[in-house]
PDB file of N, CA and C in Angstrom:
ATOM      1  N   UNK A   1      10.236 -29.097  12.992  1.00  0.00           N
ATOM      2  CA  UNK A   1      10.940 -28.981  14.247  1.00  0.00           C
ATOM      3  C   UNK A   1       9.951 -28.581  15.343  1.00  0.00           C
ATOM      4  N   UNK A   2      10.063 -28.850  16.371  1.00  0.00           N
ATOM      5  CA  UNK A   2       9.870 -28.558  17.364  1.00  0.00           C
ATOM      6  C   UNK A   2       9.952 -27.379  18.048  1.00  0.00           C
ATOM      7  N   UNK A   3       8.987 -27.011  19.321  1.00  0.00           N
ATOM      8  CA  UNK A   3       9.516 -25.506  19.871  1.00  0.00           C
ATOM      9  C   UNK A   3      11.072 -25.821  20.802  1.00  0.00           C
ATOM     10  N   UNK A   4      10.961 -26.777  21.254  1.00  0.00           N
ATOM     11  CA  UNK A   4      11.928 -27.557  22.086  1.00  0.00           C
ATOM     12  C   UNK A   4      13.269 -27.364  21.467  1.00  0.00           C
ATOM     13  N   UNK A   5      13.074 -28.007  20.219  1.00  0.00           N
ATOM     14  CA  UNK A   5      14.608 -28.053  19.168  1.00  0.00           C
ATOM     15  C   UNK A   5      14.873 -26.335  18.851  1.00  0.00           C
ATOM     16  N   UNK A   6      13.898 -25.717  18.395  1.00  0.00           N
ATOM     17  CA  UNK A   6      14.329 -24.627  17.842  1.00  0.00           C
ATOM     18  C   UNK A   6      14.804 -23.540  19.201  1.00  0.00           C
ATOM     19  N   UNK A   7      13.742 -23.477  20.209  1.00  0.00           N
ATOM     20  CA  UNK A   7      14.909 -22.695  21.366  1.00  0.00           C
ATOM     21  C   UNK A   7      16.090 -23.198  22.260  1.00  0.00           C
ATOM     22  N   UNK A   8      16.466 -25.028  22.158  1.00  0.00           N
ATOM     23  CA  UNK A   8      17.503 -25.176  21.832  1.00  0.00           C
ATOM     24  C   UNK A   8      18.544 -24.963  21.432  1.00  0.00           C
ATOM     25  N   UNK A   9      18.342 -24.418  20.028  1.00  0.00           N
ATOM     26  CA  UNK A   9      18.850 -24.460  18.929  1.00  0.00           C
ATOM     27  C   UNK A   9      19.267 -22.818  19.116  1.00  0.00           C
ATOM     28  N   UNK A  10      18.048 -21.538  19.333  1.00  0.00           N
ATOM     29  CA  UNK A  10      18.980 -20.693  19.552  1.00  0.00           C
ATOM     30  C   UNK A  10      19.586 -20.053  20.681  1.00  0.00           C
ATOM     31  N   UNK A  11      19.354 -20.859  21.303  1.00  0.00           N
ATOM     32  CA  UNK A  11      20.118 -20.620  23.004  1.00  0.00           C
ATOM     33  C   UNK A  11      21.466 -21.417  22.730  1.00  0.00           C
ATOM     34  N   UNK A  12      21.784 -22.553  22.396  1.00  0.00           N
ATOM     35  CA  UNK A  12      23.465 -23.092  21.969  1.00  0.00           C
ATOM     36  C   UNK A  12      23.353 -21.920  20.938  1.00  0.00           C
ATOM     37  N   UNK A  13      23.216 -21.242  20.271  1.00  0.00           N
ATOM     38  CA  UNK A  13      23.965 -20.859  18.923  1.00  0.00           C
ATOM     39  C   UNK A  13      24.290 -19.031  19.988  1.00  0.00           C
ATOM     40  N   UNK A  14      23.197 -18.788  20.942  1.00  0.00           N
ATOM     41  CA  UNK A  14      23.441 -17.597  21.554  1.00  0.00           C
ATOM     42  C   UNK A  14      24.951 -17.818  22.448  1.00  0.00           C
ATOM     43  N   UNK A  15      24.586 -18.597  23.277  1.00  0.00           N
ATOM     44  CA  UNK A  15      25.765 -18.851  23.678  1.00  0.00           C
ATOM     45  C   UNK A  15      27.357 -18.973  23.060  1.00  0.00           C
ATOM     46  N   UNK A  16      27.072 -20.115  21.686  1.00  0.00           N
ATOM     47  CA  UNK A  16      28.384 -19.607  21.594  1.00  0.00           C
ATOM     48  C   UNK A  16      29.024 -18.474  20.699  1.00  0.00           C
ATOM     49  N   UNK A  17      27.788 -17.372  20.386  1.00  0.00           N
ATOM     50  CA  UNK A  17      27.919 -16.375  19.778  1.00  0.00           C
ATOM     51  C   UNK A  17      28.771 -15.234  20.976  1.00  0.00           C
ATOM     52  N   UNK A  18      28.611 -15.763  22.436  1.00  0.00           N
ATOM     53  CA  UNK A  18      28.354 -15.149  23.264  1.00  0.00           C
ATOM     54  C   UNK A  18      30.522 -15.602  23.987  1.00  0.00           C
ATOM     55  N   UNK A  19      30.626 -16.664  23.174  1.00  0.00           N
ATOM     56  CA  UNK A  19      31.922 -17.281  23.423  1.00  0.00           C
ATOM     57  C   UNK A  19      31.465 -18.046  24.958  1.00  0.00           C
ATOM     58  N   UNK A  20      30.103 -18.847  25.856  1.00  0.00           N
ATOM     59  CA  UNK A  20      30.388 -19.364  26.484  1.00  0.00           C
ATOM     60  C   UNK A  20      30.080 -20.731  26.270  1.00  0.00           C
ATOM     61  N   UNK A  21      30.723 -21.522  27.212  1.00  0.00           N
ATOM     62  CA  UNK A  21      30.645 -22.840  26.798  1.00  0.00           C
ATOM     63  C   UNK A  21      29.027 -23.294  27.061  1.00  0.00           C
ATOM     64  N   UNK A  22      29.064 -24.407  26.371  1.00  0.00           N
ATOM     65  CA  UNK A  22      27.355 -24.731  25.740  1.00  0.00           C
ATOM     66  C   UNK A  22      27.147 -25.708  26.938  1.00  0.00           C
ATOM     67  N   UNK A  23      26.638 -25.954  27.576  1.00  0.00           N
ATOM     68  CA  UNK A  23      26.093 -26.390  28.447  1.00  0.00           C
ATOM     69  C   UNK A  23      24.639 -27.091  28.761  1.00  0.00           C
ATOM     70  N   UNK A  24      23.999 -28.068  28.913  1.00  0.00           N
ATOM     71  CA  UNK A  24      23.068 -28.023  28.985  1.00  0.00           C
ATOM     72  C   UNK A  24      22.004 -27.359  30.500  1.00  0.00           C
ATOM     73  N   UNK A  25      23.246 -27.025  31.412  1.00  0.00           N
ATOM     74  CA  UNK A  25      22.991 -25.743  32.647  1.00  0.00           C
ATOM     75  C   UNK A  25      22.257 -24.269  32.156  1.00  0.00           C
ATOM     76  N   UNK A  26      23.410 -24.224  31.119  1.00  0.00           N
ATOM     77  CA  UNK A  26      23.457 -22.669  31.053  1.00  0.00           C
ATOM     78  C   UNK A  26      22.107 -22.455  29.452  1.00  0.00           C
ATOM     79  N   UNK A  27      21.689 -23.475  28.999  1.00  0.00           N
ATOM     80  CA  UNK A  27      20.854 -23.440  27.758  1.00  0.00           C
ATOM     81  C   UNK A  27      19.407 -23.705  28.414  1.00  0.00           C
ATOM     82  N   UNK A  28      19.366 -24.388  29.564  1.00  0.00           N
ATOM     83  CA  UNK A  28      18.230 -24.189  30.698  1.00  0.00           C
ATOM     84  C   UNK A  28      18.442 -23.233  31.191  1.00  0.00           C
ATOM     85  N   UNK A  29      18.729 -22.471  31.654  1.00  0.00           N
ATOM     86  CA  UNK A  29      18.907 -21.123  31.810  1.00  0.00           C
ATOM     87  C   UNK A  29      18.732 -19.991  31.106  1.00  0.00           C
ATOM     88  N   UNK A  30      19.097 -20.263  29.994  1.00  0.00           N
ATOM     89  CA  UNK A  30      18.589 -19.053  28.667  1.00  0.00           C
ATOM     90  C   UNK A  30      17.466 -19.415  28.482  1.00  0.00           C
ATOM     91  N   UNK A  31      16.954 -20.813  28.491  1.00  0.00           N
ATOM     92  CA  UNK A  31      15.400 -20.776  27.770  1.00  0.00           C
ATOM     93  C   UNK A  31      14.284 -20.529  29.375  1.00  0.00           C
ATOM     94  N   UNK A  32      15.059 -20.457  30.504  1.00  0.00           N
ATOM     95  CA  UNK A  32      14.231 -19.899  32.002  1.00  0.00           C
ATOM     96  C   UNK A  32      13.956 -18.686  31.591  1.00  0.00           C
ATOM     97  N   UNK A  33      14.674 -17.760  31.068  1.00  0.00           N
ATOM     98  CA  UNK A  33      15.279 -16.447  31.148  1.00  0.00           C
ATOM     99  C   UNK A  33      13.957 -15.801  29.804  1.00  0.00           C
ATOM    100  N   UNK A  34      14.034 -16.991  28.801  1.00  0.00           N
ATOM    101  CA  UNK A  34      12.920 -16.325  27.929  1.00  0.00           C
ATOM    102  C   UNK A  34      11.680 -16.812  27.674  1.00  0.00           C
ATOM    103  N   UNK A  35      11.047 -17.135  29.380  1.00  0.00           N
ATOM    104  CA  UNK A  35       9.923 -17.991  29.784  1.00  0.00           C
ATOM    105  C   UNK A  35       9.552 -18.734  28.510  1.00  0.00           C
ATOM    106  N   UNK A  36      10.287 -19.808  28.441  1.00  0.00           N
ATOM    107  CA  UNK A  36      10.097 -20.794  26.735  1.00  0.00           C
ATOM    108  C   UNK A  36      10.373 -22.208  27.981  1.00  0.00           C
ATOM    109  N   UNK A  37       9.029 -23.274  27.780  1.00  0.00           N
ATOM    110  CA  UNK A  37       8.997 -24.061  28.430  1.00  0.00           C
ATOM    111  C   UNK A  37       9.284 -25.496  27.633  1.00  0.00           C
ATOM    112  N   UNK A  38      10.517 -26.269  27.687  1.00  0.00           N
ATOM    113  CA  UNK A  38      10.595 -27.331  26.993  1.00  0.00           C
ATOM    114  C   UNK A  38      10.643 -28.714  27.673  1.00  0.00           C
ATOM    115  N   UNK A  39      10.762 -29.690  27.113  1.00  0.00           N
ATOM    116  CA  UNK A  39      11.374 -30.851  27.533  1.00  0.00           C
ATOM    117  C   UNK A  39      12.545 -31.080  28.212  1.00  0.00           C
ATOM    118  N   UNK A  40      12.725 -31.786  29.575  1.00  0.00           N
ATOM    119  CA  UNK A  40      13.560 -31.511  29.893  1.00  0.00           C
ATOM    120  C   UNK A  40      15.389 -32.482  29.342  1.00  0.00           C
ATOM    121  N   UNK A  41      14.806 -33.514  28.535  1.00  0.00           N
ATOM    122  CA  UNK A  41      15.607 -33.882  27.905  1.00  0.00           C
ATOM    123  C   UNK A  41      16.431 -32.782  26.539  1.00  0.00           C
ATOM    124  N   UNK A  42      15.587 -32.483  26.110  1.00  0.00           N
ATOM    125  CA  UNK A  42      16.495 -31.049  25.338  1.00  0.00           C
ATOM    126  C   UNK A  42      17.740 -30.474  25.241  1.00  0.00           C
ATOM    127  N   UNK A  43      17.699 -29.505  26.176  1.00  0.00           N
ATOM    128  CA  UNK A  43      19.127 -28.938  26.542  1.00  0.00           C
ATOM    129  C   UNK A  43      20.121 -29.945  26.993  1.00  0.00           C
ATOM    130  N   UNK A  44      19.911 -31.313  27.563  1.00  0.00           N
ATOM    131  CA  UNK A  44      21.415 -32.131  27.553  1.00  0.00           C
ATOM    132  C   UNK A  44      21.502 -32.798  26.198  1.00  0.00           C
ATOM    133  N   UNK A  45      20.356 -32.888  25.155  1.00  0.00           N
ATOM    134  CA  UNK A  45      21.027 -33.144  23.736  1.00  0.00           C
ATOM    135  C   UNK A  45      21.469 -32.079  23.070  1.00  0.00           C
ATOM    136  N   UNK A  46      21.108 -30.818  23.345  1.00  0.00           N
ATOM    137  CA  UNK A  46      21.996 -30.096  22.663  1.00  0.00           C
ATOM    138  C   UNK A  46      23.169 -29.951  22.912  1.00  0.00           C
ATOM    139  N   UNK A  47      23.781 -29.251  23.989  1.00  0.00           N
ATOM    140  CA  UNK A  47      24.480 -29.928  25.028  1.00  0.00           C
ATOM    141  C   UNK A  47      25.846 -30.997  24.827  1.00  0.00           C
ATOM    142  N   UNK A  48      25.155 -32.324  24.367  1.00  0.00           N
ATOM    143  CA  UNK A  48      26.303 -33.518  24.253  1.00  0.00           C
ATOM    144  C   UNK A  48      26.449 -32.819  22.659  1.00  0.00           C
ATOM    145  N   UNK A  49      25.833 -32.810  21.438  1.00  0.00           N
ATOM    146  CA  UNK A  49      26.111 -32.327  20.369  1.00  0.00           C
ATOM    147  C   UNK A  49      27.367 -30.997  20.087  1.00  0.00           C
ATOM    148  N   UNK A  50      26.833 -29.925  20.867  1.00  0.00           N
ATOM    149  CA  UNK A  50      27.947 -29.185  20.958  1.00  0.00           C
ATOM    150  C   UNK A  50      28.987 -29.550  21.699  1.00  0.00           C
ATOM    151  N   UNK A  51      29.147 -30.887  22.427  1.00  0.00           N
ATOM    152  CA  UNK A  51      30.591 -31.143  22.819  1.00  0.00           C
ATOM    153  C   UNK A  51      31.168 -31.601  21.670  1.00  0.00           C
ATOM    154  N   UNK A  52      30.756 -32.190  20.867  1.00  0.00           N
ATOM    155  CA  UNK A  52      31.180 -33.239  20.159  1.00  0.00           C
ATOM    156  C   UNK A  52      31.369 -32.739  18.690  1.00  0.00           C
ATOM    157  N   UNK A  53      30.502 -31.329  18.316  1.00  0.00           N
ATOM    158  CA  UNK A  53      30.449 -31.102  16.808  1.00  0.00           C
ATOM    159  C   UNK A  53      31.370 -29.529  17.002  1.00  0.00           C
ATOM    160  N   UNK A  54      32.082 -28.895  16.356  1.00  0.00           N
ATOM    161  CA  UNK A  54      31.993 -27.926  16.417  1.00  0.00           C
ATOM    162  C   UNK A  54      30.963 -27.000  15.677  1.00  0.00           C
ATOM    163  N   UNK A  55      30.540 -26.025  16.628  1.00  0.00           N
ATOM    164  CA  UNK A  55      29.437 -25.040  15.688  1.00  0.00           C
ATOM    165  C   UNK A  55      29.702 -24.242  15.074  1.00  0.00           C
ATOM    166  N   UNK A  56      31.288 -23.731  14.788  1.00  0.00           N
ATOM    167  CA  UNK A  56      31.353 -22.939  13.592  1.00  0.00           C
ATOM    168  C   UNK A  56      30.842 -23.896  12.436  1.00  0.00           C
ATOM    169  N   UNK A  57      31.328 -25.009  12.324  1.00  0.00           N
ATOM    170  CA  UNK A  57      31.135 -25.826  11.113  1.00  0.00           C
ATOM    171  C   UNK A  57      29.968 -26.078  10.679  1.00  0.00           C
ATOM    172  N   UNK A  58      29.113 -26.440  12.005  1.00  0.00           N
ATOM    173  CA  UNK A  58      28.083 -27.159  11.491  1.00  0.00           C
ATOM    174  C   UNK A  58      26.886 -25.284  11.223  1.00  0.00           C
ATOM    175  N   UNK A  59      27.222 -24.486  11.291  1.00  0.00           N
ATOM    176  CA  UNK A  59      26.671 -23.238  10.679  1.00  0.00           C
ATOM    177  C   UNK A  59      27.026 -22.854   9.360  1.00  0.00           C
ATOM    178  N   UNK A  60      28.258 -23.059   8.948  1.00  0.00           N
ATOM    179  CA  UNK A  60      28.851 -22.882   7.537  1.00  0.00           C
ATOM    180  C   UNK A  60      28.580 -23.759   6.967  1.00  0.00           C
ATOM    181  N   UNK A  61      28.140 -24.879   7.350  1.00  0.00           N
ATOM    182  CA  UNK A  61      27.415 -25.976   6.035  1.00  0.00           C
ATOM    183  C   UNK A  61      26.249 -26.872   6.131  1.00  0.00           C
ATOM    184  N   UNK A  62      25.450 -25.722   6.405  1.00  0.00           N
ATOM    185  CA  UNK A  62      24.464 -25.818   7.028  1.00  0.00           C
ATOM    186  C   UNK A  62      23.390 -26.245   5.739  1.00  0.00           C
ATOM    187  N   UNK A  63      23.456 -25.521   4.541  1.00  0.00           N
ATOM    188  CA  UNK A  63      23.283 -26.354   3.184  1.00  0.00           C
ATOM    189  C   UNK A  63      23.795 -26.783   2.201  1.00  0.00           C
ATOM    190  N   UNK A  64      25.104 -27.386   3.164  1.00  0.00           N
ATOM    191  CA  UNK A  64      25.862 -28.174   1.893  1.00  0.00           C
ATOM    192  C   UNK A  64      25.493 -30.247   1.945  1.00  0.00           C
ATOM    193  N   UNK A  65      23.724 -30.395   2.149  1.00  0.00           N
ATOM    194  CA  UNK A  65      23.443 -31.565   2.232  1.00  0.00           C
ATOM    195  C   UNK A  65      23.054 -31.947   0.273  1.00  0.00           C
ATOM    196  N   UNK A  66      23.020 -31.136  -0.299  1.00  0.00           N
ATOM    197  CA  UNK A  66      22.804 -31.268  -2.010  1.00  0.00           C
ATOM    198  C   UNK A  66      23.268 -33.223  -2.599  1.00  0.00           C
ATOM    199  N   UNK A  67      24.865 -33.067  -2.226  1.00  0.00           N
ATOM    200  CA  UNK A  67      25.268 -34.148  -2.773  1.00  0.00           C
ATOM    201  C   UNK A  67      25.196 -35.538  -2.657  1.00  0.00           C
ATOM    202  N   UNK A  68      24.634 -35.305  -1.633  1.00  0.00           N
ATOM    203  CA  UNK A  68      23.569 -37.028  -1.164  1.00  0.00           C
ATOM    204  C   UNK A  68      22.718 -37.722  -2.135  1.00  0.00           C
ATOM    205  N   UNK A  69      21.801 -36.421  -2.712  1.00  0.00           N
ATOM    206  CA  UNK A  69      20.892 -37.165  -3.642  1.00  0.00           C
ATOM    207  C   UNK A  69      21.240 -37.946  -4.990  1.00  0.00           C
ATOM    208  N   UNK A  70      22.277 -36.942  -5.666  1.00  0.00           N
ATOM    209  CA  UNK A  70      22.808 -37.710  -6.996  1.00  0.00           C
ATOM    210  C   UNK A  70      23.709 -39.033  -6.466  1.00  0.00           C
ATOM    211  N   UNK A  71      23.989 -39.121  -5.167  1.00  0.00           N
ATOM    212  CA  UNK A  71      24.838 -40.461  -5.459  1.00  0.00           C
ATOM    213  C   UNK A  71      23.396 -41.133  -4.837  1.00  0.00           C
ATOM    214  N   UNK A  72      22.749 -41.194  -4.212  1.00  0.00           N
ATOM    215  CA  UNK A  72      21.163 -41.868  -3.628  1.00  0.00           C
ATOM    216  C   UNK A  72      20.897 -42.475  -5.253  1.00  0.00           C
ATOM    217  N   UNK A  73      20.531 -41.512  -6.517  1.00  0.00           N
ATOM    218  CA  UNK A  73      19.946 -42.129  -7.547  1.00  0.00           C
ATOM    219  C   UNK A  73      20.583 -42.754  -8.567  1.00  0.00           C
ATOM    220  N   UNK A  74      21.966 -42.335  -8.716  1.00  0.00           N
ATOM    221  CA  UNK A  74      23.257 -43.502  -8.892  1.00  0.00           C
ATOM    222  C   UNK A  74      23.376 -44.783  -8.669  1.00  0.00           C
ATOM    223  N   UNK A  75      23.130 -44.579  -7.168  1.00  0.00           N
ATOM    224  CA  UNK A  75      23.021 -46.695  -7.096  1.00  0.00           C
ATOM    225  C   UNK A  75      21.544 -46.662  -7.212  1.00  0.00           C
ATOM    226  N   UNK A  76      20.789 -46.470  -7.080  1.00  0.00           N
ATOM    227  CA  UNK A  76      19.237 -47.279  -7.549  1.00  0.00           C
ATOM    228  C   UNK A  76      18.884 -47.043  -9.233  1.00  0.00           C
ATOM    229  N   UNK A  77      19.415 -46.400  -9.528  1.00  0.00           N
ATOM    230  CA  UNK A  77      19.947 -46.846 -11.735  1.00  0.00           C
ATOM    231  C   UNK A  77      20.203 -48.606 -11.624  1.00  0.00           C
ATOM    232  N   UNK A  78      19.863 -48.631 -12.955  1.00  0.00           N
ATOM    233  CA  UNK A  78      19.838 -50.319 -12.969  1.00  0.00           C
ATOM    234  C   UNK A  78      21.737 -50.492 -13.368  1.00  0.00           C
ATOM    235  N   UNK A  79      21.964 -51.832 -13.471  1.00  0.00           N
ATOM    236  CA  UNK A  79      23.542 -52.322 -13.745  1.00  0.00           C
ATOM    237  C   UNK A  79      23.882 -51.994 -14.650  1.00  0.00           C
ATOM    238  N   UNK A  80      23.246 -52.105 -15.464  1.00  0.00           N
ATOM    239  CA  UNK A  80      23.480 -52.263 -16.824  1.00  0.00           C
ATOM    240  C   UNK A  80      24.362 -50.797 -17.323  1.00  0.00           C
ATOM    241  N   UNK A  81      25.764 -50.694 -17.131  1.00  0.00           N
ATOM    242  CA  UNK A  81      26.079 -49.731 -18.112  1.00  0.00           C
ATOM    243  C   UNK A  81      26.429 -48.882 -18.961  1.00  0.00           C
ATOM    244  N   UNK A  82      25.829 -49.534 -19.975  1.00  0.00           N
ATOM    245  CA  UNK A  82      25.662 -48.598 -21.435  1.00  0.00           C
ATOM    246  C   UNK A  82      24.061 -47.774 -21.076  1.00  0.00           C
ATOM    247  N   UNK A  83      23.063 -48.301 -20.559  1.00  0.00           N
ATOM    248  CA  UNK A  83      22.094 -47.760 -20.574  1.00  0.00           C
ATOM    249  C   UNK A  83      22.549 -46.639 -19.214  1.00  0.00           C
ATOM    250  N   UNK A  84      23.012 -46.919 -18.144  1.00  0.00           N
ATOM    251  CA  UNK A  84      22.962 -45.621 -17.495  1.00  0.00           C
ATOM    252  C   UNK A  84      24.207 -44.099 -17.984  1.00  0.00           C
ATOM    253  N   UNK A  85      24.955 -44.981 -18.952  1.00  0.00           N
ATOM    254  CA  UNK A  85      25.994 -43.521 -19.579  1.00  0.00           C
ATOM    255  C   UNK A  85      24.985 -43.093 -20.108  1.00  0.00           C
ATOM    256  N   UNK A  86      23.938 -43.856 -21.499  1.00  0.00           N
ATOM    257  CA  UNK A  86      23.407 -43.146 -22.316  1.00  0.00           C
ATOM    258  C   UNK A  86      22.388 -42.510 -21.889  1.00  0.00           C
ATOM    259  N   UNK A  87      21.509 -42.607 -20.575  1.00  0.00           N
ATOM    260  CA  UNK A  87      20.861 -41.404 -19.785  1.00  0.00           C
ATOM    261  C   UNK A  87      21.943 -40.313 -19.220  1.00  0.00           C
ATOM    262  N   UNK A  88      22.580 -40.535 -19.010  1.00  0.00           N
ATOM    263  CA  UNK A  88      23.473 -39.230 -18.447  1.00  0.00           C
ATOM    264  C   UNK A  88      23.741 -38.403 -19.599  1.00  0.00           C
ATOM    265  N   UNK A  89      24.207 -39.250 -20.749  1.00  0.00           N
ATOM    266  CA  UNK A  89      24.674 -37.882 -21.726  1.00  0.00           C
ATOM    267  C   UNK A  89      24.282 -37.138 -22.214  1.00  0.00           C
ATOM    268  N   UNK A  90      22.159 -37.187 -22.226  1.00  0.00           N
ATOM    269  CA  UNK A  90      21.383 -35.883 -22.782  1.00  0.00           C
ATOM    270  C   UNK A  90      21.147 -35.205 -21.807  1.00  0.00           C
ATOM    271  N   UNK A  91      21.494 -35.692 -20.678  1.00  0.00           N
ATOM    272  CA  UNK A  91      20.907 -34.695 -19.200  1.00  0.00           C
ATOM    273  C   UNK A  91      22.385 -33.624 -19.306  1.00  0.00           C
ATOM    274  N   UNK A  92      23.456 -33.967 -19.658  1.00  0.00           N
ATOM    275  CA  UNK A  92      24.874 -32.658 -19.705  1.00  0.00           C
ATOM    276  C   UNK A  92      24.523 -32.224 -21.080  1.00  0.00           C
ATOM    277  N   UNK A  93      23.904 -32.554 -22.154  1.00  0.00           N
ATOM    278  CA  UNK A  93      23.774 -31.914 -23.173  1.00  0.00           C
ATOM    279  C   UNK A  93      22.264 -31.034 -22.913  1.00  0.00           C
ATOM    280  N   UNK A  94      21.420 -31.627 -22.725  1.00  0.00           N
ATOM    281  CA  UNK A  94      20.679 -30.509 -22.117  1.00  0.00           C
ATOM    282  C   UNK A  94      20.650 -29.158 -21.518  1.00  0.00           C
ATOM    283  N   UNK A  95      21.757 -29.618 -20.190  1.00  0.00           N
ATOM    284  CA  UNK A  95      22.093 -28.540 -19.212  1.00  0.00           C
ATOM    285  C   UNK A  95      22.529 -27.294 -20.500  1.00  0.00           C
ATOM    286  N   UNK A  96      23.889 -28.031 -20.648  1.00  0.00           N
ATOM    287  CA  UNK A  96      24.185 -26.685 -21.720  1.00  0.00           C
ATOM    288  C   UNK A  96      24.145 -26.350 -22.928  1.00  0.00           C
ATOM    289  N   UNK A  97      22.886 -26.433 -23.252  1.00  0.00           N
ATOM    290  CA  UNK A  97      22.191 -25.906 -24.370  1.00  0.00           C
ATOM    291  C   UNK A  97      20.879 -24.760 -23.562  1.00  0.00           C
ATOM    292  N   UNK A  98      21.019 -25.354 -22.567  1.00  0.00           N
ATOM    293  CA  UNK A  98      19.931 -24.201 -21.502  1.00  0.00           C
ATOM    294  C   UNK A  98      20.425 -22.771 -21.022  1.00  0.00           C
ATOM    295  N   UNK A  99      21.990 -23.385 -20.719  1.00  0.00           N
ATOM    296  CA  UNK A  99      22.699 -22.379 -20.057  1.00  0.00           C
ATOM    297  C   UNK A  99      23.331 -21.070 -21.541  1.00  0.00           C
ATOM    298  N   UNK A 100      23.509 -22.035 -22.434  1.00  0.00           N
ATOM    299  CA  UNK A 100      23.992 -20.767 -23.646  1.00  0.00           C
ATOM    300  C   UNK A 100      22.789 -20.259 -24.091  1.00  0.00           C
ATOM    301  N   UNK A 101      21.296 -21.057 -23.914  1.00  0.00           N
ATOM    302  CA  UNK A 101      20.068 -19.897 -24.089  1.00  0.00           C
ATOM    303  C   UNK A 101      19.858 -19.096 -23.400  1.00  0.00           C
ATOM    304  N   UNK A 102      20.143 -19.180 -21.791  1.00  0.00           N
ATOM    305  CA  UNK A 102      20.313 -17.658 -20.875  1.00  0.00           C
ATOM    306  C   UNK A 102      21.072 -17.188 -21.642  1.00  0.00           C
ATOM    307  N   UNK A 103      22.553 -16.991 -22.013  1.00  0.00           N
ATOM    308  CA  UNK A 103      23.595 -16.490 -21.973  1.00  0.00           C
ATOM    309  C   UNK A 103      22.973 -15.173 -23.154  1.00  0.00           C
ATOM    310  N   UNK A 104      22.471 -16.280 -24.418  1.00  0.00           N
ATOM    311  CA  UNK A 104      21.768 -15.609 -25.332  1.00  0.00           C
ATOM    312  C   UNK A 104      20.772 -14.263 -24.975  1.00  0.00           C
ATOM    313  N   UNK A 105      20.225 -14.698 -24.261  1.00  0.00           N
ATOM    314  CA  UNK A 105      19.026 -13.916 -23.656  1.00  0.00           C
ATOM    315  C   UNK A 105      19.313 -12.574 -23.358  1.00  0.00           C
ATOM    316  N   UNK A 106      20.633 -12.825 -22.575  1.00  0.00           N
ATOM    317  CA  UNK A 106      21.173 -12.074 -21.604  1.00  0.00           C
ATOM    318  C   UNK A 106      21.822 -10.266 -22.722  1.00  0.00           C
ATOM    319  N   UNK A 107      22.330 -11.372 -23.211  1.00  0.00           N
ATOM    320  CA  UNK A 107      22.669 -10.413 -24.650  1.00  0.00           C
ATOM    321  C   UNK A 107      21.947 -10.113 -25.361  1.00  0.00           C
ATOM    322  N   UNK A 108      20.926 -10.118 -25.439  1.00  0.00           N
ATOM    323  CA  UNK A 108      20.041  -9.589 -26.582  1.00  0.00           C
ATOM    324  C   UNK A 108      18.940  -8.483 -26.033  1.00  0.00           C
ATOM    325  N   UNK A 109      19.470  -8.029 -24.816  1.00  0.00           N
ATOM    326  CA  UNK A 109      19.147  -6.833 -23.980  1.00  0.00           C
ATOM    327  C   UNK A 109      19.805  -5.677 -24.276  1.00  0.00           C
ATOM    328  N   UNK A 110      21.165  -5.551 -24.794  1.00  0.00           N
ATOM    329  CA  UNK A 110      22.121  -4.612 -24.700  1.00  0.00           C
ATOM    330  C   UNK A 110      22.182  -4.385 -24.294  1.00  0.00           C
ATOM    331  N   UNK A 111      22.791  -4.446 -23.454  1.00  0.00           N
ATOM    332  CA  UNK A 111      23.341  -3.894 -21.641  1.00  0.00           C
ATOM    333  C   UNK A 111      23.841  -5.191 -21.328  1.00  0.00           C
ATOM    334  N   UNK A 112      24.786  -4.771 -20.146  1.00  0.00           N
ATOM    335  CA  UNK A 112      25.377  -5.573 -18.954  1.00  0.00           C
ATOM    336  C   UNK A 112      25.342  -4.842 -17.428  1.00  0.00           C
ATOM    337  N   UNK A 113      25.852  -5.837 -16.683  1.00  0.00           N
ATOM    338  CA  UNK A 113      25.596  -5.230 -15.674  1.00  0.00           C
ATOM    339  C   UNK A 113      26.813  -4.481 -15.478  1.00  0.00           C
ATOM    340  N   UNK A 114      28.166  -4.583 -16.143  1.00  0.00           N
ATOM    341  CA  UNK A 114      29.189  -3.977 -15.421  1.00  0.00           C
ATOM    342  C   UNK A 114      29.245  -3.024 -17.052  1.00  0.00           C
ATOM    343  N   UNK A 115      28.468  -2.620 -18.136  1.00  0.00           N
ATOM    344  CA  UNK A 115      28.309  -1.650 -19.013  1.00  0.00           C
ATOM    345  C   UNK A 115      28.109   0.112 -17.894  1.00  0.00           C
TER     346      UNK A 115
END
């Protein structure tokens, strides 16, 4: 990122922490205010974005981008399939044979955390 994007970024998020409307006036103005010199295209893209997105949302899922990738390598798997079930089914048998060796682990400490 950019210095541009990122005091952008926290001048809309000050603002509407601040409950005022996002503006690309008033986000040139916060970044006047904290001698931070940007582009002047900037603040009207942040600006049209916060008209259009709400920012509670786009803060609360802010890393929920995870599920893109497994369907990304889903379609580039070949057609064929019997061969793409039979890669999937040691990758879930894997997982949990990993997860009951923590579990193991975990117990063979004596203790818990809520002991």
């Amino acid at each position: 990122m950019s210095v541009g994007e990122i005091a952008c970024t926290y001048a809309a998020l000050i603002l509407h922490d601040d409950g005022i409307p996002v503006t690309a006036d008033k986000i040139a103005t916060l970044l006047k205010a904290a001698n931070v010199t940007v582009e002047s295209y900037w603040p009207s893209l942040f600006a049209k974005l916060c008209e259009k997105r709400n920012i509670d949302d786009l803060i609360m899922n802010v890393g929920s981008g995870g599920g893109a990738a497994a369907g990304a390598v889903a379609a580039a798997a070949p057609t064929g399939g019997a061969s793409v079930g039979a890669a999937a089914a040691p990758a879930t048998e894997e997982s949990k044979e990993e997860e009951s060796k923590e579990e193991e682990s975990d117990e063979d400490l004596g203790f818990s955390l809520f002991d």
